[in-house]
C-alpha atoms as a PDB file:
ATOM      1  CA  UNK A   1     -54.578  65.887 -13.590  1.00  0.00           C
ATOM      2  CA  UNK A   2     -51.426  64.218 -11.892  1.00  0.00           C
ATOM      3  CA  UNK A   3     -48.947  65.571  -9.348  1.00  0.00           C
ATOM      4  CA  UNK A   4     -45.120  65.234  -9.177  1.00  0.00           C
ATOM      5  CA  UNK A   5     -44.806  64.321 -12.772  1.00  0.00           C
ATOM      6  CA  UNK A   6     -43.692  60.901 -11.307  1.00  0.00           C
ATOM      7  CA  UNK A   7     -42.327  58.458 -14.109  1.00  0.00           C
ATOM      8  CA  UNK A   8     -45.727  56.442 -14.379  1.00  0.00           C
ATOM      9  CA  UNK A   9     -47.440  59.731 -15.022  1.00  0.00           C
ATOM     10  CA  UNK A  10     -45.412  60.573 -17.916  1.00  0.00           C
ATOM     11  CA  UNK A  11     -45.570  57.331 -19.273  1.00  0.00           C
ATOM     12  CA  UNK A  12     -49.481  57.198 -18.924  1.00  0.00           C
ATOM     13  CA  UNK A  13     -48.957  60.993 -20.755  1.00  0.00           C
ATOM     14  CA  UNK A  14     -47.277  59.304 -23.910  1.00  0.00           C
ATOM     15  CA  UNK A  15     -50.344  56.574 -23.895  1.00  0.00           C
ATOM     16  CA  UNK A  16     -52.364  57.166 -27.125  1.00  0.00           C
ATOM     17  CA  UNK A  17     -55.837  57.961 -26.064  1.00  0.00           C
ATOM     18  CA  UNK A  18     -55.230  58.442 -22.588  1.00  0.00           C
ATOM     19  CA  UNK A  19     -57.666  59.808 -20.015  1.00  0.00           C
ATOM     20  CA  UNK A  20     -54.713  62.152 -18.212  1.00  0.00           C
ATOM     21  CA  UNK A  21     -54.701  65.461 -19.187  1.00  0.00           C
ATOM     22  CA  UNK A  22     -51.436  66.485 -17.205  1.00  0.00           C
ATOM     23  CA  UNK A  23     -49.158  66.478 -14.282  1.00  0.00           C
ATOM     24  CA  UNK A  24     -47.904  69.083 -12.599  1.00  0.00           C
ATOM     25  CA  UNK A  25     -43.620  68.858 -12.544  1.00  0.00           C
ATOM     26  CA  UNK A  26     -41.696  69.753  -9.619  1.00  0.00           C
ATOM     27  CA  UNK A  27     -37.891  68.184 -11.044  1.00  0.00           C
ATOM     28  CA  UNK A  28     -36.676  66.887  -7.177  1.00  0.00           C
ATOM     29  CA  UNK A  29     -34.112  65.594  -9.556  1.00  0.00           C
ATOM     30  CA  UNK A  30     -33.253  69.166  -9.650  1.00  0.00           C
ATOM     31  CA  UNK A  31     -32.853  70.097  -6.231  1.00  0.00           C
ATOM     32  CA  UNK A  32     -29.612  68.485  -5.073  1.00  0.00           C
ATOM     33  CA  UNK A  33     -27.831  70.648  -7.657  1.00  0.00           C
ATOM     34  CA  UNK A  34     -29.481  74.084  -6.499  1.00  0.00           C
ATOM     35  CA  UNK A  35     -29.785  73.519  -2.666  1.00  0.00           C
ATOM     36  CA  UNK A  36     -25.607  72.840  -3.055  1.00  0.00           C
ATOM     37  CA  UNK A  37     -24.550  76.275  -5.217  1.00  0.00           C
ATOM     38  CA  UNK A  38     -26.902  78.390  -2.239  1.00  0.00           C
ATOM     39  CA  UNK A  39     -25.220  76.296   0.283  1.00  0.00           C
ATOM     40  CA  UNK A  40     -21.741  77.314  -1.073  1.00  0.00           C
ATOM     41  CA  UNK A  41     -22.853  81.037  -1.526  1.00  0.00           C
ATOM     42  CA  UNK A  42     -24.167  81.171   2.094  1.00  0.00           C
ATOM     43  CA  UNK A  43     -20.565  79.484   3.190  1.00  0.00           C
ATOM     44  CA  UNK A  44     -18.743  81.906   1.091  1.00  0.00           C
ATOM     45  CA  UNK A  45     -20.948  84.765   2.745  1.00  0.00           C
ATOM     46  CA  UNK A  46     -22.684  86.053  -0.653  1.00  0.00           C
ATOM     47  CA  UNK A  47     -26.124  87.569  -0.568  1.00  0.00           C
ATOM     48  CA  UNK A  48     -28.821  84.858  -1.108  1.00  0.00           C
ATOM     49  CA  UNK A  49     -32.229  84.993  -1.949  1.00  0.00           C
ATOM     50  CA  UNK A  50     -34.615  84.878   1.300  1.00  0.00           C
ATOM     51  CA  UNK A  51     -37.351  81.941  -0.787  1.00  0.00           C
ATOM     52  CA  UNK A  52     -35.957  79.747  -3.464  1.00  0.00           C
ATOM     53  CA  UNK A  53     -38.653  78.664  -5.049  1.00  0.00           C
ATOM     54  CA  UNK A  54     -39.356  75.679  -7.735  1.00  0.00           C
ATOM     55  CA  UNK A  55     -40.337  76.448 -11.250  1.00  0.00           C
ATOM     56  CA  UNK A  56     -43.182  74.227 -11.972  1.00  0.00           C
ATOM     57  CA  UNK A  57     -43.823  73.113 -15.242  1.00  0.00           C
ATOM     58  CA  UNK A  58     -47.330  71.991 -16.525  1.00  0.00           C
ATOM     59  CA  UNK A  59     -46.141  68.133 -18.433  1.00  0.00           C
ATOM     60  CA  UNK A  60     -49.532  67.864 -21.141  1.00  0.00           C
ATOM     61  CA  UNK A  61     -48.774  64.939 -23.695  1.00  0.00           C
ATOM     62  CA  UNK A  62     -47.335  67.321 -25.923  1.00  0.00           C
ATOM     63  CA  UNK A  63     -44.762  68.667 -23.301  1.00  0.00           C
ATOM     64  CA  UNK A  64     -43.658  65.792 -21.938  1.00  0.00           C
ATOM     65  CA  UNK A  65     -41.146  65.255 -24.095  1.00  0.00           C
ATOM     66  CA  UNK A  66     -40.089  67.994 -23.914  1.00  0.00           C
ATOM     67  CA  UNK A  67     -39.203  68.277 -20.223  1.00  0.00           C
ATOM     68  CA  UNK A  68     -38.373  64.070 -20.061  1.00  0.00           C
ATOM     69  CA  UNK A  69     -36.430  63.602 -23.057  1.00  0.00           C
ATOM     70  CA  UNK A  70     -34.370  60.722 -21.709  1.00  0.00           C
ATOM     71  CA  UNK A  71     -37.146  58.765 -20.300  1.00  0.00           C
ATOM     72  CA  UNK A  72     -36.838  56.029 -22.960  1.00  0.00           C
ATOM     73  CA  UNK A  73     -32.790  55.855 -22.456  1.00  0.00           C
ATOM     74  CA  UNK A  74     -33.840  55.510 -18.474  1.00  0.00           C
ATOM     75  CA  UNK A  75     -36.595  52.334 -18.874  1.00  0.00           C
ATOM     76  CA  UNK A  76     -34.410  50.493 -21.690  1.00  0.00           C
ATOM     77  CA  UNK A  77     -31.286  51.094 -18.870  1.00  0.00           C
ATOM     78  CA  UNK A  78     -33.039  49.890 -16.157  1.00  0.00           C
ATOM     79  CA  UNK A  79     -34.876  46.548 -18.227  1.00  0.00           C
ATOM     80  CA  UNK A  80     -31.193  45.670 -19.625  1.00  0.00           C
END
């Protein structure tokens, strides 16, 4: 079991025959776009939540597609 659902963990999910069996994903990608919209309701003095709190997602080698579609786009991007 992984943590973070980092990039090398998914790619060591898609590995045939690998040993991990998952990663927990927290999506920090995520964050910049929430923490903003409760910023702007808190500025524009609308009732907000007292927690926010992260949906985690459980990435198995049969999720992780699921969750990471574009990881292939990203590493052929980044190699060009």
């Amino acid at each position: 079991m992984g943590q973070i659902g980092s990039p090398e963990g998914r790619e060591e999910l898609r590995a045939p025959r690998t040993r991990l069996i998952g990663s927990v994903a927290y999506f920090p990608e995520k964050y910049g776009e929430r923490i903003v919209r409760l910023a702007l309701d808190i500025l524009h003095r609308q009732l907000v939540p007292p927690a926010v709190l992260v949906k985690h997602k459980l990435l198995t080698p049969e999720t992780v597609n699921h969750f990471y579609p574009n990881d292939e786009l990203i590493r052929v991007a980044r190699s060009a």
